[in-house]
Protein backbone atom coordinates (compact mmCIF):
# COMPACT_ATOMS: atom_id res chain seq x y z
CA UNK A 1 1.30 0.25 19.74
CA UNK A 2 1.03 0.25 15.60
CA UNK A 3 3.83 -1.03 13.52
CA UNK A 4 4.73 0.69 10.51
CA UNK A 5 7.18 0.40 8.01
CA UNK A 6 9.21 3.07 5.51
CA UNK A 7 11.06 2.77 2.70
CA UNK A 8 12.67 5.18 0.02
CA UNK A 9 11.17 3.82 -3.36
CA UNK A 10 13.09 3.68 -6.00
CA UNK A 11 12.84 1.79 -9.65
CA UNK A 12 15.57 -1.19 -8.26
CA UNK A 13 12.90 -1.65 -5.28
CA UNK A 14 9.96 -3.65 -4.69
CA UNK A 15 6.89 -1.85 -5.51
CA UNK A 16 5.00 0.70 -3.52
CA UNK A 17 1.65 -1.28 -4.20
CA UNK A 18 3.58 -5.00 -3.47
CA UNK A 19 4.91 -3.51 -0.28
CA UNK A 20 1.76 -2.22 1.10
CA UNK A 21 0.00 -5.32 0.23
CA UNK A 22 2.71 -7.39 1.81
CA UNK A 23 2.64 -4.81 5.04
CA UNK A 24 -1.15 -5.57 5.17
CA UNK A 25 -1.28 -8.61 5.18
CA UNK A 26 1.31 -9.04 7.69
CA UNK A 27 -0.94 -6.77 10.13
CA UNK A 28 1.31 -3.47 9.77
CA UNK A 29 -0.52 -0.20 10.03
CA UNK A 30 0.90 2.31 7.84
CA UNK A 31 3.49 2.85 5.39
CA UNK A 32 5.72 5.62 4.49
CA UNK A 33 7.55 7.49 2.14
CA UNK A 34 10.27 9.73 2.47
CA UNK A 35 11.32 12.81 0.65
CA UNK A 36 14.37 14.40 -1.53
CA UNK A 37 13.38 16.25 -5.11
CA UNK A 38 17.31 15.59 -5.75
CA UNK A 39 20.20 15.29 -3.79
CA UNK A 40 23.27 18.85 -5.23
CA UNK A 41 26.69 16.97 -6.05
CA UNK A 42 28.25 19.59 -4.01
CA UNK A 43 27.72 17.23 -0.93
CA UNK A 44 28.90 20.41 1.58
CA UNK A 45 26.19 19.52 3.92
CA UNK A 46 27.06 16.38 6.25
CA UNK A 47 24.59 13.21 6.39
CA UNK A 48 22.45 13.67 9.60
CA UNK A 49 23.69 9.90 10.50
CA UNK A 50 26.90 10.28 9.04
CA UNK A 51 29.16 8.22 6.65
CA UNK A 52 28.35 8.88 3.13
CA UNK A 53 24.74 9.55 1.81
CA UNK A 54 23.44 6.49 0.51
CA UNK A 55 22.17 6.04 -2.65
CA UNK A 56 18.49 5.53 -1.89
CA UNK A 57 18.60 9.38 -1.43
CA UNK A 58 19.74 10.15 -4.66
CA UNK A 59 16.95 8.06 -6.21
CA UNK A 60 13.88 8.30 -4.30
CA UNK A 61 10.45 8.90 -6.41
CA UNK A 62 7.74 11.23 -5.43
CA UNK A 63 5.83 10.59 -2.33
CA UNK A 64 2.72 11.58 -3.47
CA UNK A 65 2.71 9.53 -6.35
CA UNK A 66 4.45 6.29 -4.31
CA UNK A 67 1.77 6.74 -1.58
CA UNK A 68 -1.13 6.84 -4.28
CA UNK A 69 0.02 3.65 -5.49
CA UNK A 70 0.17 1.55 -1.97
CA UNK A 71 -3.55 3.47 -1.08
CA UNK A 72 -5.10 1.70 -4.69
CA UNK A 73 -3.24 -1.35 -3.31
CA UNK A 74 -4.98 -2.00 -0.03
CA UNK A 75 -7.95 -0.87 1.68
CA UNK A 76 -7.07 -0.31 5.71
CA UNK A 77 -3.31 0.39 5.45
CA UNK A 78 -2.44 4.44 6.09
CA UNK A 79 -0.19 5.71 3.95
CA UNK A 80 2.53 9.05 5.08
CA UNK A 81 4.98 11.23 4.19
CA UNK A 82 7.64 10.73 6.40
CA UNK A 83 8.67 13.20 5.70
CA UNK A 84 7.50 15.93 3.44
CA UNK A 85 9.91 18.51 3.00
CA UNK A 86 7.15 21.73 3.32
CA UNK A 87 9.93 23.91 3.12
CA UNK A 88 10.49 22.87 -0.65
CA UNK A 89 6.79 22.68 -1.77
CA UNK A 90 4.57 25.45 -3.11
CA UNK A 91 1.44 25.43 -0.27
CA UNK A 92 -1.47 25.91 -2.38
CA UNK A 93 -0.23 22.72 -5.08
CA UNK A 94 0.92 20.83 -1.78
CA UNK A 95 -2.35 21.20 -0.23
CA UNK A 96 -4.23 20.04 -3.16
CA UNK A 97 -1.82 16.95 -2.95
CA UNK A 98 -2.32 15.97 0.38
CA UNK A 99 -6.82 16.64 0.00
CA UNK A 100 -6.68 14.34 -2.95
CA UNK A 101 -4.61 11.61 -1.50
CA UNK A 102 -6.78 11.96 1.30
CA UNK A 103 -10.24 11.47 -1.06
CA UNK A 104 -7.99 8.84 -2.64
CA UNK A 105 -7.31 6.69 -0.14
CA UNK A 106 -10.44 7.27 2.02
CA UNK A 107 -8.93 9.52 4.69
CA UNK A 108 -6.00 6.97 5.55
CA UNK A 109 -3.34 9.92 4.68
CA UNK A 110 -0.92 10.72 7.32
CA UNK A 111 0.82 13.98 6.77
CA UNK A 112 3.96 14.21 8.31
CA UNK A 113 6.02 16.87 7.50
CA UNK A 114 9.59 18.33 8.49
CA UNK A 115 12.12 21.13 7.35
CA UNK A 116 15.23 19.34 6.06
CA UNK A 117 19.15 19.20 6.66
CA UNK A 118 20.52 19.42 2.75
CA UNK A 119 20.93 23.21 2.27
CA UNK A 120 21.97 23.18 -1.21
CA UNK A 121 18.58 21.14 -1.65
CA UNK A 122 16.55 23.62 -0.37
CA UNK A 123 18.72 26.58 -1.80
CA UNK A 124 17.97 25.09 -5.21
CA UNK A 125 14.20 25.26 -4.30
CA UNK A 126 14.51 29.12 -3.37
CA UNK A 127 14.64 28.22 0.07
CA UNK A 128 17.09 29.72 3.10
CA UNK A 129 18.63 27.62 5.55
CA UNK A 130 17.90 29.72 8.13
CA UNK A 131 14.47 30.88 8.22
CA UNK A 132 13.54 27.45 6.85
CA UNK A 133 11.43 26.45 10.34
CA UNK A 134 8.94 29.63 9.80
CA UNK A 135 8.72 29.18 6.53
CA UNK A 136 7.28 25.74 7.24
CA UNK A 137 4.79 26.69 9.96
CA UNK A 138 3.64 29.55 7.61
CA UNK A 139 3.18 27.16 4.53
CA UNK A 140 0.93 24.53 7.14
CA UNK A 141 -0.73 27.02 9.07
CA UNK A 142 -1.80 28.25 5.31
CA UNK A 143 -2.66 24.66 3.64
CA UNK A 144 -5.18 24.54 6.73
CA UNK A 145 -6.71 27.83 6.07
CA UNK A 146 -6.96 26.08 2.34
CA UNK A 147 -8.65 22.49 3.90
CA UNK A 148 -10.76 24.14 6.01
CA UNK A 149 -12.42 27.59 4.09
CA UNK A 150 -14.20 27.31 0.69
CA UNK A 151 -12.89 30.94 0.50
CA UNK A 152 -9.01 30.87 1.95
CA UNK A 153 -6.39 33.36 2.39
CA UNK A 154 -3.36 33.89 4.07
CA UNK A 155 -0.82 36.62 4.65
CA UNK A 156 2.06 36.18 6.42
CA UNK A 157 5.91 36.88 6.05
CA UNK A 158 6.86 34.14 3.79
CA UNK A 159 3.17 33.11 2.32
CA UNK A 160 0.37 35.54 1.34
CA UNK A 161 -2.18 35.08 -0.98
CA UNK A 162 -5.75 36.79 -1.19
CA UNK A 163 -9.17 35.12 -1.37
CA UNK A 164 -9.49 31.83 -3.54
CA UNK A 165 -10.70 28.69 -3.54
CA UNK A 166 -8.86 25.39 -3.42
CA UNK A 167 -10.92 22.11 -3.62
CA UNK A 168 -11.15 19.07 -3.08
CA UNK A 169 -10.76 18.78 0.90
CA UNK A 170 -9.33 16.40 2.69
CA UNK A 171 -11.98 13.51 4.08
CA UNK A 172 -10.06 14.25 7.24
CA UNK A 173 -11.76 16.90 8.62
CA UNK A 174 -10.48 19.99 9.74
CA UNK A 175 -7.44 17.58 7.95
CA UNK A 176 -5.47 14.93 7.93
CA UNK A 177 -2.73 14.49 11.12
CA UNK A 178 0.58 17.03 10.72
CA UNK A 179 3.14 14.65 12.54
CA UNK A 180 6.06 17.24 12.96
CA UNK A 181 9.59 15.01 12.40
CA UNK A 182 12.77 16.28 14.19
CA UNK A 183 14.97 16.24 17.06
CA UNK A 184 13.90 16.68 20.81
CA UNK A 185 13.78 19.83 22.12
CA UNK A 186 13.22 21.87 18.97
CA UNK A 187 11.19 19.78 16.69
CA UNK A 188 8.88 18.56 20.26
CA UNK A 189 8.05 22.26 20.44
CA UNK A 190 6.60 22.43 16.77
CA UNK A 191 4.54 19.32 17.14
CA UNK A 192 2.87 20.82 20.27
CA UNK A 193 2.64 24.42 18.30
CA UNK A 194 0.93 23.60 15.59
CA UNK A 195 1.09 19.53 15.26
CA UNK A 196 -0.87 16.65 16.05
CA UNK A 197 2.13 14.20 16.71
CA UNK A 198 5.80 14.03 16.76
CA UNK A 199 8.15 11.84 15.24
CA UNK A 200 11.62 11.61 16.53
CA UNK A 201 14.26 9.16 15.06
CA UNK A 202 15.80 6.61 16.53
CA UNK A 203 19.00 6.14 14.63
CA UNK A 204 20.00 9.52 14.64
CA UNK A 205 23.71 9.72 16.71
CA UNK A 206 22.51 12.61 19.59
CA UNK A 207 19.85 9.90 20.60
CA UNK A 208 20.73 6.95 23.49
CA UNK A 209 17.21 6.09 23.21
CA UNK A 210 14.52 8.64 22.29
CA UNK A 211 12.23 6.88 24.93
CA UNK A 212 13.94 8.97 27.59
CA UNK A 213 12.62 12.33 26.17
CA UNK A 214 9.18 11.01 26.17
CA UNK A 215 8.44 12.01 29.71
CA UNK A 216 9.91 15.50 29.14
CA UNK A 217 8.03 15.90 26.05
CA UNK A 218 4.62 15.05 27.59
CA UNK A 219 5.19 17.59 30.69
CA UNK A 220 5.95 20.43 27.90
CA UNK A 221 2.40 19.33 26.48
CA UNK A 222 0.81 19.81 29.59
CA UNK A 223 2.80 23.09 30.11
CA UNK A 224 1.11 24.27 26.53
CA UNK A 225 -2.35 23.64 27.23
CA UNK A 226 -1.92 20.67 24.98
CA UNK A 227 -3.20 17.25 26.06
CA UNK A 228 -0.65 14.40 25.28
CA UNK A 229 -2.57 12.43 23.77
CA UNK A 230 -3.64 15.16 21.40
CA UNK A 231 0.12 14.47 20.32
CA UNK A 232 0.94 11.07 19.99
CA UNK A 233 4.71 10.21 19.26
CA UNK A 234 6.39 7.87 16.81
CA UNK A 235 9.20 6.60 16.75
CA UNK A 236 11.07 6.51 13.37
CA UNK A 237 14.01 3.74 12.33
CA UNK A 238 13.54 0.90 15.17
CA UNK A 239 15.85 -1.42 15.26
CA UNK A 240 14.69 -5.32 15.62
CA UNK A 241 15.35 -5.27 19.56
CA UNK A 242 12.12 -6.71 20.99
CA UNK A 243 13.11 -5.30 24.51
CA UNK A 244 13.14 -2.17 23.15
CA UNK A 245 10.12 -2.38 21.35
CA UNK A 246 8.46 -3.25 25.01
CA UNK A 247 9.80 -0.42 26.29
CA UNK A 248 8.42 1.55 23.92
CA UNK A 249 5.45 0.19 24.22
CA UNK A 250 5.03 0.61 27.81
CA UNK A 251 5.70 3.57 27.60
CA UNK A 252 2.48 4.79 25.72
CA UNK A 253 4.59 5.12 22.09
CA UNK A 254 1.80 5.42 19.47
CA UNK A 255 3.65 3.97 16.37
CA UNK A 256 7.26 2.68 16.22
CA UNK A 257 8.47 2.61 11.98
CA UNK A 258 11.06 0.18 10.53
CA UNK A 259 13.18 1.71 8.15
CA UNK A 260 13.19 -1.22 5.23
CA UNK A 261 15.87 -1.01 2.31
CA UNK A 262 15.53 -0.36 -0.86
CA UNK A 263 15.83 -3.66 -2.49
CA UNK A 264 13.58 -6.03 -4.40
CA UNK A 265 10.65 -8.27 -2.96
CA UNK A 266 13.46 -10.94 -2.19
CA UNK A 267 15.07 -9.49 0.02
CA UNK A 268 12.41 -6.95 1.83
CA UNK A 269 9.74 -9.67 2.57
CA UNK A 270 12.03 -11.99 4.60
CA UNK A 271 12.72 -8.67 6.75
CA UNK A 272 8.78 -8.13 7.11
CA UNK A 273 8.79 -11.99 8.28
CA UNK A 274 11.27 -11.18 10.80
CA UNK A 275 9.34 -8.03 11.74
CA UNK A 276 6.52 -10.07 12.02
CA UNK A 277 7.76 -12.65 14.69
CA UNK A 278 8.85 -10.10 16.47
CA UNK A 279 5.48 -8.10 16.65
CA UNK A 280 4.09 -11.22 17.68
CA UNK A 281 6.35 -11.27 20.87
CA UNK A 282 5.82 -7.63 21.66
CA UNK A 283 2.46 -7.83 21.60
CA UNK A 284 1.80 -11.15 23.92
């Protein structure tokens, strides 16, 4: 089982290229940056994990650009969007993003994606509330026409465009992994639709412990022709609980992802010390 770490980067927080050296060097596997362009002061839609939003959301950078940074930094560590909010990016610009992080970083790119819970975000960005879940399987399924056709088009309800071409592509090939984010059972289904992994979150308040729709989720594979391990999961915001983490790890889990905050090097590399210990005592 890989460790990774996420964090929402911000100017008060240690850097994206000092925490993705620290993370290597401690023997993570991946680090990851969330998404929100901006955060509407209407506030009408609730926090997923309740309480008041924190301010992290308000002031997170760009992914793209963060993720650049820690892939210059190191040379094993795989860098992802966790998530990118597909429903609030053009396709053609996104998938130019994603092929020249890829090229960037050497194919370490980890593309996970997911459709949002701030309406007034997405309404901002053009984008309904509703139909947001098509509109993000139309904008991937396009991006791969894009990474894998010199000559790509697309036509579909929300996204149509005629012949063009779009380079570079990704050193992935066909491209890097879509790792669909989102609650069991609706966000499972997309990963096996048109996904190569699933990330479900810990810390949200539906979940006990998202280890006990693992089983179920692997038995809807099978049911779709897909084979599990075509679909690895990971499990986002783990808390420091080492029997847990077993669990988790006996059960087949992929990648488990500390959430980290967004503070200086101080304070975040005692955390990854902690994390470290405890990795140790998983993993023996």
């Amino acid at each position: 089982m890989d460790f990774g770490a996420a964090m929402f980067f911000t100017d008060y927080s240690i850097s994206p290229a000092d925490l993705a050296q620290a993370l290597e060097a401690r023997g993570f596997e991946s680090v990851w940056a969330p998404e929100h362009s901006h955060i509407p002061t209407s506030r009408m839609t609730p926090f997923p994990q309740g309480g008041e939003l924190p301010k992290k959301y308000y002031d997170a950078m760009d992914p793209f650009v963060t993720l650049t940074a820690a892939a210059i930094a190191t040379k094993g560590l795989r860098v992802g969007t966790g998530v990118c909010l597909v429903a609030q990016r053009d396709p053609i610009q996104t998938a130019k993003l994603v092929a020249s992080l890829d090229q960037v970083c050497g194919g370490r790119f980890l593309f996970g994606v997911g459709g949002g819970w701030n309406a007034e975000e997405m309404a901002d960005h053009g984008t309904a509330f509703g139909t947001r879940f098509k509109l993000m399987r139309e904008r991937i399924a396009a991006m791969k026409e894009i990474w894998a056709h010199r000559e790509a088009e697309y036509h579909g309800e929300f996204v149509d465009f005629p012949p063009m071409v779009a380079s570079p592509k990704p050193a992935q090939q066909p491209h890097p992994p879509v790792i669909v984010g989102g609650a069991f059972p609706y966000a499972a289904r997309r990963a096996l639709a048109y996904g190569d992994g699933w990330i479900p979150h810990a810390s949200r308040p539906q979940y006990g412990d998202v280890t006990e729709f693992v089983p179920r989720f692997r038995q809807m594979a099978a049911e779709a022709g897909r084979d599990p391990a075509s679909v690895p999961v990971t499990v986002w915001g783990v808390p420091e609980d080492p029997d847990r983490l077993k669990r988790h790890r006996d059960l087949g889990i992929a990648r488990v992802v500390v959430s980290l905050p967004s503070d200086r090097a101080g304070a975040v590399l005692p955390v990854l010390d902690r994390w470290v210990e405890l990795i140790e005592r998983v993993r023996h």
